[in-house]
C-alpha atoms as a PDB file:
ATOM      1  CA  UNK A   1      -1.432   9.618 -12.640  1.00  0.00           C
ATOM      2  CA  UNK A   2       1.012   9.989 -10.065  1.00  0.00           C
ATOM      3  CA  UNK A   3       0.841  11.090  -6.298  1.00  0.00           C
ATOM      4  CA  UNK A   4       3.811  12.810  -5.792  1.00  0.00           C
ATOM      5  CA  UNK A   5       3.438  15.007  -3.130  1.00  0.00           C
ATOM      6  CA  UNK A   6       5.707  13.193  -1.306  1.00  0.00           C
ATOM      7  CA  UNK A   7       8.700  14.196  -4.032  1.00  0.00           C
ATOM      8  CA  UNK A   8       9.230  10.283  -4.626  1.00  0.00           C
ATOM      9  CA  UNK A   9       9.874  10.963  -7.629  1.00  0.00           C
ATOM     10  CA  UNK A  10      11.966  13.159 -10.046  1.00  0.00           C
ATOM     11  CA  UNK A  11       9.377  13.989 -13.183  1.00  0.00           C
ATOM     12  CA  UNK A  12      11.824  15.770 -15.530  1.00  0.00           C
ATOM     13  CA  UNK A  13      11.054  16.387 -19.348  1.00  0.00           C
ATOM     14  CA  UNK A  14      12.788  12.963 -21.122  1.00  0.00           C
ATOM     15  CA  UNK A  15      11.493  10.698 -18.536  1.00  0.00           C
ATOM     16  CA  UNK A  16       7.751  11.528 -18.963  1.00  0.00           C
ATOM     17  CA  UNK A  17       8.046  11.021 -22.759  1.00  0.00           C
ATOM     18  CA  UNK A  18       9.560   7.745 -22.261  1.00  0.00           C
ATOM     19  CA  UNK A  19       7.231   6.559 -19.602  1.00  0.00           C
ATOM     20  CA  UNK A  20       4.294   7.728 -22.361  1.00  0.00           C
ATOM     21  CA  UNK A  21       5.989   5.849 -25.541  1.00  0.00           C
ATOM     22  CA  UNK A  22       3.777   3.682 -27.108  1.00  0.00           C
ATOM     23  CA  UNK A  23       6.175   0.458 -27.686  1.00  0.00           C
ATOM     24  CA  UNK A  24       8.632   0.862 -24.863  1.00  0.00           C
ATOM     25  CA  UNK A  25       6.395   2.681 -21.983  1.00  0.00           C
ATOM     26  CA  UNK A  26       2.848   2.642 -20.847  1.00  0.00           C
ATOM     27  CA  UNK A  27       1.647   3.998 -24.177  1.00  0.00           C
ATOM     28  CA  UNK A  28      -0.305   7.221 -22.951  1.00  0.00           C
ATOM     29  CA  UNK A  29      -1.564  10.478 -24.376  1.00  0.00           C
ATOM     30  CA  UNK A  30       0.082  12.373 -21.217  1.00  0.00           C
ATOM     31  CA  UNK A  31       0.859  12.019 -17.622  1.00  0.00           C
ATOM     32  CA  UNK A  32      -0.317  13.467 -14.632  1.00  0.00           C
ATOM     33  CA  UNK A  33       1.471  14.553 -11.650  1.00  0.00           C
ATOM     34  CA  UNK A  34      -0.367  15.405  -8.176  1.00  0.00           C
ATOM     35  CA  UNK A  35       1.909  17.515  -5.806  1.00  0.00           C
ATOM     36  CA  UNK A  36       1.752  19.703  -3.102  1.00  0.00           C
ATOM     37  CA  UNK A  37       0.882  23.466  -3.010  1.00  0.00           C
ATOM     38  CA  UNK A  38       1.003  26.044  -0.330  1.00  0.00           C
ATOM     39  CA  UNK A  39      -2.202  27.417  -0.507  1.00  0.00           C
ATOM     40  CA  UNK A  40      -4.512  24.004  -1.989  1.00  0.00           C
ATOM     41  CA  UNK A  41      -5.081  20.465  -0.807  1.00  0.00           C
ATOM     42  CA  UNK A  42      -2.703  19.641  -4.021  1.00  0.00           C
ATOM     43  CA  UNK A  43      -1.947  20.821  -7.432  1.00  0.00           C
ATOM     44  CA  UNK A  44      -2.577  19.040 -10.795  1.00  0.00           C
ATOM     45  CA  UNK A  45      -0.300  19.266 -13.315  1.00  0.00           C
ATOM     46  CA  UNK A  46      -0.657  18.150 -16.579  1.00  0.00           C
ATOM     47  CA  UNK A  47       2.227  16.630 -18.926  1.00  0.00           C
ATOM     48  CA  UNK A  48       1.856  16.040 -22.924  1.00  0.00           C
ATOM     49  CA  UNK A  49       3.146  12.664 -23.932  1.00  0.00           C
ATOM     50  CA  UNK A  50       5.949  14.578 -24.990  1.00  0.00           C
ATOM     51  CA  UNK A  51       7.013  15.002 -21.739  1.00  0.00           C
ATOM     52  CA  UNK A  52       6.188  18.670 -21.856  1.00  0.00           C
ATOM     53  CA  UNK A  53       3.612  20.672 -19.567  1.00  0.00           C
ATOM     54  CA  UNK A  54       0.327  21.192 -21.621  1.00  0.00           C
ATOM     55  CA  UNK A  55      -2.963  23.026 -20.523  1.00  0.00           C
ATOM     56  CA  UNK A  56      -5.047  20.815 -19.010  1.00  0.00           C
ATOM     57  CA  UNK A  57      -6.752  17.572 -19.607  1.00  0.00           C
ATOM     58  CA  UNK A  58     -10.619  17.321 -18.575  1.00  0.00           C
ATOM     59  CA  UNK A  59     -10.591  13.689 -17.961  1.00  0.00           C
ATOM     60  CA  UNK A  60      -7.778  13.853 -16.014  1.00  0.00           C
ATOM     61  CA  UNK A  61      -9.525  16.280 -13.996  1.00  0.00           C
ATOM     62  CA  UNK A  62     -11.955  13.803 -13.478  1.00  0.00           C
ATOM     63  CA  UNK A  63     -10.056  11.196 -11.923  1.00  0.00           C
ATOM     64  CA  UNK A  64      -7.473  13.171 -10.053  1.00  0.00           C
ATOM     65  CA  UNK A  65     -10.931  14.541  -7.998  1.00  0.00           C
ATOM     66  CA  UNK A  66     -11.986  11.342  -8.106  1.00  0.00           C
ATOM     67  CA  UNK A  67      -8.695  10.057  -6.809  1.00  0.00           C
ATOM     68  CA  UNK A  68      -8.761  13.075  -3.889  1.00  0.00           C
ATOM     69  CA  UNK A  69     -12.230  11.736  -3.241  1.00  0.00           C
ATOM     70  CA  UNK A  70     -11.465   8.262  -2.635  1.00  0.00           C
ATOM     71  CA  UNK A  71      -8.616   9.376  -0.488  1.00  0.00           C
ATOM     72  CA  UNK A  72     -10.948  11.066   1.589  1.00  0.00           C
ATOM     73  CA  UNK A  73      -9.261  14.101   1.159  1.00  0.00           C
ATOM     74  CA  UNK A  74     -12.368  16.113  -0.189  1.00  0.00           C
ATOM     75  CA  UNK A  75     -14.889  15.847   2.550  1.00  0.00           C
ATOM     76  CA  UNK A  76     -16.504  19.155   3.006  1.00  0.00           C
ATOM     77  CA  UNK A  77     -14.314  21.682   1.300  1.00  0.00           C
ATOM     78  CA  UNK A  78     -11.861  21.526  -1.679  1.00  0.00           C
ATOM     79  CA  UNK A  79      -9.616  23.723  -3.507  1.00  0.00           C
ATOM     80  CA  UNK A  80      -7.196  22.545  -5.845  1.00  0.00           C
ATOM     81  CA  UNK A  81      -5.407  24.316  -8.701  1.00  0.00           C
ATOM     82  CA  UNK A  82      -4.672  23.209 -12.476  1.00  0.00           C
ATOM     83  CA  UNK A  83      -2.477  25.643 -14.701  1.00  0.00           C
ATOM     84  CA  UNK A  84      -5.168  27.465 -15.781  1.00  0.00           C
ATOM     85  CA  UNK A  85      -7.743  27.738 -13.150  1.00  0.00           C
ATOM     86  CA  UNK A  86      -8.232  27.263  -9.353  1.00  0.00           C
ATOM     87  CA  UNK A  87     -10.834  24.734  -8.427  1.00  0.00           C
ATOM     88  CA  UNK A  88     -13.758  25.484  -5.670  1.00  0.00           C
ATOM     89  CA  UNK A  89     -16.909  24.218  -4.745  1.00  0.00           C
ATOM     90  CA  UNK A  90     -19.804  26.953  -4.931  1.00  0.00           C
END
């Protein structure tokens, strides 16, 4: 997982898939990038080891609100999105 809402760094296609090789990278299923959104705390988005954008990933969902959490960025009220759905408390 990577904060990158402060456009650090550049996540393009071939990079992801070599930071998610098994021998010569970190060895992971997929990567996920936090970034900034106009109208949510942040956006999730969701790369296949690949290096292309998949779905979603429900564990990574987990931690990136997790993440937020610990952050202290979800005190009272959240709203974040993920490609296929907008997140809000009830």
């Amino acid at each position: 997982m990577i904060d990158n809402r402060d456009f650090r760094y550049k996540l393009e296609q071939p990079v992801i898939k070599r930071m998610c090789q098994r021998h010569t990278g970190i060895g992971a299923d997929g990567l996920i990038e936090i970034k900034n959104h106009s109208q949510a705390l942040f956006r999730m988005v969701y790369y296949n080891a690949d290096g292309f954008e998949g779905t979603m990933c429900g564990n990574g969902g987990r931690c990136v609100a997790a993440y937020a959490f610990n952050q202290g960025w979800l005190l009272i009220y959240y709203h974040f999105l993920l490609k296929t759905a907008s997140i809000r408390p009830k």
